[in-house]
Every structure is written in structure tokens, then in C-alpha cells.
C-alpha atoms as a PDB file:
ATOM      1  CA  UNK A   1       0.000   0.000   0.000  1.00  0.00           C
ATOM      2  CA  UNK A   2       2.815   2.196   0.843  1.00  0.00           C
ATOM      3  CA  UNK A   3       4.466   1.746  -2.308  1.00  0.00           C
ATOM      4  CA  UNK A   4       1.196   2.329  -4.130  1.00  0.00           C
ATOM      5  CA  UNK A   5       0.655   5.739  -2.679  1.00  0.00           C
ATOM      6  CA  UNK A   6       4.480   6.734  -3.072  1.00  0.00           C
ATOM      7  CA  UNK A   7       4.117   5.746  -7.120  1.00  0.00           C
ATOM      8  CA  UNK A   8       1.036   7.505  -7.062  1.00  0.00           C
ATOM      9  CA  UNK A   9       2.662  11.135  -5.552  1.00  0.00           C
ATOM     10  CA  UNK A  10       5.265  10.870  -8.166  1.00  0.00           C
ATOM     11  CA  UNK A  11       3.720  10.800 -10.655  1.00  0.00           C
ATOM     12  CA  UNK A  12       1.037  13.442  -9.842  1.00  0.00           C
ATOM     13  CA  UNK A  13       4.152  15.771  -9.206  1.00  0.00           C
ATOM     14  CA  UNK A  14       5.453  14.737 -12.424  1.00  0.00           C
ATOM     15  CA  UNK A  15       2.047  15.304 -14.287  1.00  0.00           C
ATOM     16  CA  UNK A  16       2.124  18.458 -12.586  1.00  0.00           C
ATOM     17  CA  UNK A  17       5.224  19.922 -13.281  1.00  0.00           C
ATOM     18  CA  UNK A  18       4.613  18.913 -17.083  1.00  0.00           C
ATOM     19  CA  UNK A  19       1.921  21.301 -17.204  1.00  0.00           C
ATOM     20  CA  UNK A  20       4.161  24.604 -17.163  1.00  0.00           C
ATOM     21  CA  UNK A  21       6.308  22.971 -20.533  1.00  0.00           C
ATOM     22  CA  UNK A  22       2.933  23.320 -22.338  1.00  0.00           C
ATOM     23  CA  UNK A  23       2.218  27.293 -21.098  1.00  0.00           C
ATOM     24  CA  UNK A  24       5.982  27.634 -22.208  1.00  0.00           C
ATOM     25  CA  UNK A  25       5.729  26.768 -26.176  1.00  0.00           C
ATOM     26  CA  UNK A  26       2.523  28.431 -26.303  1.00  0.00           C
ATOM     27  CA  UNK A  27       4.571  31.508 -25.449  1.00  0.00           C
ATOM     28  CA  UNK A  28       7.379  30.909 -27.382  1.00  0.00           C
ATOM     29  CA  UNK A  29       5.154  30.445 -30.533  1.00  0.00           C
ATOM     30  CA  UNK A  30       3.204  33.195 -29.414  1.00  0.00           C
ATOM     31  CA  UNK A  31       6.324  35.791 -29.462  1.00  0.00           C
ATOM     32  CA  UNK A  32       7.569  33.984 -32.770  1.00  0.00           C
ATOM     33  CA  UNK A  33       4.368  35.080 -34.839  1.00  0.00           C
ATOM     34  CA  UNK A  34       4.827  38.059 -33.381  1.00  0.00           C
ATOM     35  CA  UNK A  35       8.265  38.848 -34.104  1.00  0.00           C
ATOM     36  CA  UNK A  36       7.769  37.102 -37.687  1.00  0.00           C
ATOM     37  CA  UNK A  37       4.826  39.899 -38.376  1.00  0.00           C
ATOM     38  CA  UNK A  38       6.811  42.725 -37.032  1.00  0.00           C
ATOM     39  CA  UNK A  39       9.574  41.781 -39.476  1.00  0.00           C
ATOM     40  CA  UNK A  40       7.205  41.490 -42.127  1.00  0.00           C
ATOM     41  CA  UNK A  41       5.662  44.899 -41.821  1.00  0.00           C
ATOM     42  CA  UNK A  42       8.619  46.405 -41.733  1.00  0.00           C
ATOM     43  CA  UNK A  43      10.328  44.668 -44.160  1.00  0.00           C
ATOM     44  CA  UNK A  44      11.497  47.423 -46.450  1.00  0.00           C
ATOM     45  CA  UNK A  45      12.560  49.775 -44.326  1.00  0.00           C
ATOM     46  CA  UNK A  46      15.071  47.473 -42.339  1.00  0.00           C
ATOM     47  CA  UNK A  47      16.555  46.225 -45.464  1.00  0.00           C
ATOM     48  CA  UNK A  48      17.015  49.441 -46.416  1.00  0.00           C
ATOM     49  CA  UNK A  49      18.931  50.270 -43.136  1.00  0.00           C
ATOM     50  CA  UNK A  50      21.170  47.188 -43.513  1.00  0.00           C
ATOM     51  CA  UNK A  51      21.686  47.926 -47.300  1.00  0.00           C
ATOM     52  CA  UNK A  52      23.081  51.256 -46.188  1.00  0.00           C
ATOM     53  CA  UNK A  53      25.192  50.129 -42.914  1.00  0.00           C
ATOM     54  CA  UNK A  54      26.436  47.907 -45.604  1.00  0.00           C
ATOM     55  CA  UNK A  55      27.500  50.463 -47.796  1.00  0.00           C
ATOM     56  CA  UNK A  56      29.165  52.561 -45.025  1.00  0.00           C
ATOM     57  CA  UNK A  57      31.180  49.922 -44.263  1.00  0.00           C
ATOM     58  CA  UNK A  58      31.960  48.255 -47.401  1.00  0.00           C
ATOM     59  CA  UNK A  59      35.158  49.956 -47.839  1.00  0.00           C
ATOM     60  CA  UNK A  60      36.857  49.159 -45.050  1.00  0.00           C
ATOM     61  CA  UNK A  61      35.446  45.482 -44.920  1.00  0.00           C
ATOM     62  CA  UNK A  62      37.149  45.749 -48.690  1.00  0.00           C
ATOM     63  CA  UNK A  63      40.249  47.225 -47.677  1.00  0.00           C
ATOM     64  CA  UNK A  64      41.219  44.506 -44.630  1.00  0.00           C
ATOM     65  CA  UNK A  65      40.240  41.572 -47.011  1.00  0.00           C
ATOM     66  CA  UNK A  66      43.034  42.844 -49.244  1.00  0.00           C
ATOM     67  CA  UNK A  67      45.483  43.312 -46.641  1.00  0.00           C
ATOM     68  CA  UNK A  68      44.956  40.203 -45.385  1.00  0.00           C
ATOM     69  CA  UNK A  69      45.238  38.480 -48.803  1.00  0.00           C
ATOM     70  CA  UNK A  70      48.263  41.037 -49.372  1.00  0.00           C
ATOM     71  CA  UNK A  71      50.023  39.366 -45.593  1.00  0.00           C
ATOM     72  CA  UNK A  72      49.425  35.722 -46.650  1.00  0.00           C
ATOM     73  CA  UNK A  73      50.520  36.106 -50.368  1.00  0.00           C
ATOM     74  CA  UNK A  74      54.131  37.911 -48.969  1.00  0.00           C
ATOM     75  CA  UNK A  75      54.412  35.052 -46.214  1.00  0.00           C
ATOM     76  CA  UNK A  76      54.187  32.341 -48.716  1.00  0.00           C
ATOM     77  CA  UNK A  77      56.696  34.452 -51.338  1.00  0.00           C
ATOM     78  CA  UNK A  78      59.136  34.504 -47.897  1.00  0.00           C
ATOM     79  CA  UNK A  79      58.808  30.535 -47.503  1.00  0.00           C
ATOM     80  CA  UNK A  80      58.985  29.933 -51.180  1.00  0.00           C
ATOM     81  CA  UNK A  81      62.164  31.673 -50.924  1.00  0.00           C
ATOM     82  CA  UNK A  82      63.545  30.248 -47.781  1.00  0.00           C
ATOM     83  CA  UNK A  83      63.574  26.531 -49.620  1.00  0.00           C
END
């Protein structure tokens, strides 16, 4: 009988505390179709502010790609000489 009741409370507490999981993803999905329809509605206007943060920066991002490719080209010159 003991056992019984002790197999019994478990698993009530464990039925119980499954309950908030459920609350939980509705939220989530909640905030998801939320955040999916703000994005959508403003759409346009955040690609445009990306398309010119982008431009802004392009330069620069430009000009340390090429020094980088300009460091690793004159390092393997160096070792080609070295042999």
C-alpha cells in the first residue's frame, strides 16, 4: 500500500510539473508570430537600413580583405624563398 501511494505522488508531481512545458511553447510560438509579423511589416525599411550600414562599411570590410590576402601572399613568397 505504501508503495502504491508513493508511485502515485510521483507521478502526480510529475504530471504536474509537465503542465508549465505546455504554457511555455505556447509563449514561445506566441512571441515567434509576433516577431515574424513585425519583421514582415517592416520589411522594407530594415533592409534598407542594412543595405546602407552595408554600404558605409563596405570599404573598409574591402580594404582589410586585401590586406589580409596582401600578408598571406608575402608570407608564402618569404617561404617559397627560404627553400
Amino acid at each position: 500500500m505504501r508503495k502504491q501511494s508513493s508511485m502515485v505522488l510521483v507521478l502526480l508531481v510529475l504530471g504536474l510539473a509537465s503542465c508549465g512545458e505546455y504554457e511555455v511553447l505556447e509563449v514561445q510560438k506566441e512571441c515567434q508570430r509576433k516577431a515574424d509579423s513585425l519583421f514582415m511589416a517592416n520589411k522594407k525599411d530594415l533592409i534598407g537600413k542594412f543595405e546602407k550600414i552595408c554600404d558605409n562599411n563596405s570599404d573598409k570590410y574591402y580594404q582589410t580583405a586585401l590586406d589580409s590576402l596582401r600578408d598571406t601572399r608575402i608570407t608564402d613568397i618569404k617561404n617559397l624563398i627560404e627553400k
